[in-house]
C-alpha atoms as a PDB file:
ATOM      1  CA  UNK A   1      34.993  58.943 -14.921  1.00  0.00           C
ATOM      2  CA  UNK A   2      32.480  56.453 -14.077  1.00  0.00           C
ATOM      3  CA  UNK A   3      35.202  54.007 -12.627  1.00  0.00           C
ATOM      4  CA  UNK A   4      37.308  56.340 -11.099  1.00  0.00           C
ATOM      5  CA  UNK A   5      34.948  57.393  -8.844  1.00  0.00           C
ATOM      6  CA  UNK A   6      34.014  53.772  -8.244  1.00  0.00           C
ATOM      7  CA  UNK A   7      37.618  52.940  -7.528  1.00  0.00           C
ATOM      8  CA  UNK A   8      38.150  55.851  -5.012  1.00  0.00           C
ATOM      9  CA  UNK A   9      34.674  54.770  -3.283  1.00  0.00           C
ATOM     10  CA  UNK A  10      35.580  51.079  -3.303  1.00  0.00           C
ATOM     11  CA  UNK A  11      39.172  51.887  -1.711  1.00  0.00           C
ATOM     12  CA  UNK A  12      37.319  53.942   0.773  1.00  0.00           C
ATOM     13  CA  UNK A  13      34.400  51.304   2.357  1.00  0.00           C
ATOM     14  CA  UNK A  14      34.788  47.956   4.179  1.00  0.00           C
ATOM     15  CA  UNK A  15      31.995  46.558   1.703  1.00  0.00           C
ATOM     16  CA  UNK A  16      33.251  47.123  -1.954  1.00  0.00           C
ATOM     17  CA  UNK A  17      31.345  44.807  -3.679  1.00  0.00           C
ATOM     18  CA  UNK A  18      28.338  46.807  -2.771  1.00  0.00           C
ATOM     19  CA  UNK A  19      29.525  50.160  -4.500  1.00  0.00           C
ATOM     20  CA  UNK A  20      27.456  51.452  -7.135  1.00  0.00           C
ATOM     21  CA  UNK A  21      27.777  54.405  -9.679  1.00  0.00           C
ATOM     22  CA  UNK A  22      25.080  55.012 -12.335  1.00  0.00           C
ATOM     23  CA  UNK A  23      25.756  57.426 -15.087  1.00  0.00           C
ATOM     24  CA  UNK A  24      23.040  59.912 -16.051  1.00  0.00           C
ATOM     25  CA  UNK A  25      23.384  61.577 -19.182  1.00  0.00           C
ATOM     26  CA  UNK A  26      22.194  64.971 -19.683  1.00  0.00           C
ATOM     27  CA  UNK A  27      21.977  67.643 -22.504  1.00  0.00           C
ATOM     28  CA  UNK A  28      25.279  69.835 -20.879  1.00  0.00           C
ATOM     29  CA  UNK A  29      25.723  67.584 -17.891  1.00  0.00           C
ATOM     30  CA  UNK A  30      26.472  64.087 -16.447  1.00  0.00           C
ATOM     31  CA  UNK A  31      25.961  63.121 -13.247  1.00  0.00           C
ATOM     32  CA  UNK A  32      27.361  60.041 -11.406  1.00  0.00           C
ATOM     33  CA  UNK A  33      25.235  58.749  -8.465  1.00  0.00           C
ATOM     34  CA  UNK A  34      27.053  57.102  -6.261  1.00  0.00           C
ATOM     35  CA  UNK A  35      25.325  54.228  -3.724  1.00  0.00           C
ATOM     36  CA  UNK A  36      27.265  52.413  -1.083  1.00  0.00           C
ATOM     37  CA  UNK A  37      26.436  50.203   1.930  1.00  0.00           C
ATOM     38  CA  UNK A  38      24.373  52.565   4.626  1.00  0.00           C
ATOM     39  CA  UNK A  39      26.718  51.863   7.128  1.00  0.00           C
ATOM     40  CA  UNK A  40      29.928  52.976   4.756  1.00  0.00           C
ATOM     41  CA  UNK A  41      27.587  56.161   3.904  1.00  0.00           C
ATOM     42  CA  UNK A  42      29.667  58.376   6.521  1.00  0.00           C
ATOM     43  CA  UNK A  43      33.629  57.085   5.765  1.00  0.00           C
ATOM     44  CA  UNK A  44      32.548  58.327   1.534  1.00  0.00           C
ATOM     45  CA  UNK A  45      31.338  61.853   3.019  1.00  0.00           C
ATOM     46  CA  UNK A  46      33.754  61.924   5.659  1.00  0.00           C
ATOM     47  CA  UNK A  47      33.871  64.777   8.777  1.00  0.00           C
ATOM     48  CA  UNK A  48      31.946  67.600   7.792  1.00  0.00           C
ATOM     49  CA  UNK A  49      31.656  66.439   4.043  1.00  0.00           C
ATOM     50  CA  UNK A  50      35.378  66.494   3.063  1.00  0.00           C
ATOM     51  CA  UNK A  51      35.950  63.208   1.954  1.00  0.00           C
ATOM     52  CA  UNK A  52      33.128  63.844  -0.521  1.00  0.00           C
ATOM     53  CA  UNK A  53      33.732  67.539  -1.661  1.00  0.00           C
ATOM     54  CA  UNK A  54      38.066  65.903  -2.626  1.00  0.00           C
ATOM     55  CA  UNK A  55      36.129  63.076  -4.457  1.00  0.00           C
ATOM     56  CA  UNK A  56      33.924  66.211  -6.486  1.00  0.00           C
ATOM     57  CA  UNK A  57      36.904  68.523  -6.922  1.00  0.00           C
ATOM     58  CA  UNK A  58      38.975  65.317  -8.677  1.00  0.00           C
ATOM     59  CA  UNK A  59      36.286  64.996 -10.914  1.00  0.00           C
ATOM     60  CA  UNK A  60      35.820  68.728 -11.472  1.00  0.00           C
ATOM     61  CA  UNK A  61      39.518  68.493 -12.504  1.00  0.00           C
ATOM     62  CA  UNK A  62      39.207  65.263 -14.938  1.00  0.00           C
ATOM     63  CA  UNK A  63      36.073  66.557 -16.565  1.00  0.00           C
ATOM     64  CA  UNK A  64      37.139  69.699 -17.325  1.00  0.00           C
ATOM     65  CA  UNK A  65      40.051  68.059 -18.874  1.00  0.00           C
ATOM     66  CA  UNK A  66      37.894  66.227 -21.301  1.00  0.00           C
ATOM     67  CA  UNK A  67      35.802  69.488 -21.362  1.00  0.00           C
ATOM     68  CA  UNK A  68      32.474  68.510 -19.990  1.00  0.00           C
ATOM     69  CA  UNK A  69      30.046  68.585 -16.989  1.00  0.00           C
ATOM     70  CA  UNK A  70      30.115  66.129 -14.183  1.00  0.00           C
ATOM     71  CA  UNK A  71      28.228  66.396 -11.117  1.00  0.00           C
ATOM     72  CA  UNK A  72      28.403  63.795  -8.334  1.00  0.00           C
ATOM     73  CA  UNK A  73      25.451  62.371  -6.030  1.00  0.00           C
ATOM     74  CA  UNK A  74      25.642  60.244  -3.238  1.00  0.00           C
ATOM     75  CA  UNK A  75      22.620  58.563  -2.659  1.00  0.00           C
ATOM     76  CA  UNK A  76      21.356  57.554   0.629  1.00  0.00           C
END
């Protein structure tokens, strides 16, 4: 899940290399904190967050698939 969010950020920003996701394990839940370039910040949450709620309800679908928890986090 970890590079599947990566790949939809990376296909998303003009500076790919700089694309980050960090996987947090928890006891019922993982979250994925995703970092990009500050000024890509607003093309990954897109107009009034939609860009970033589709990227959340793909992994909703894929991780309930494999039956677990993930939560995304873009970080600032």
């Amino acid at each position: 899940m970890k590079e599947l969010v990566a790949n939809i950020a990376r296909s998303l920003v003009d500076k790919p290399e700089l694309v980050t996701v960090e996987e947090v394990e928890g006891n019922q839940t993982t979250v994925l904190e995703l970092t990009v370039a500050k000024e890509d910040l607003g093309k990954v949450i897109g107009k009034q967050g939609r860009t970033a709620q589709a990227i959340r309800t793909i992994l909703s679908a894929v991780s309930s698939k494999m039956k677990k928890r993930t939560v995304l986090e873009i970080i600032e």
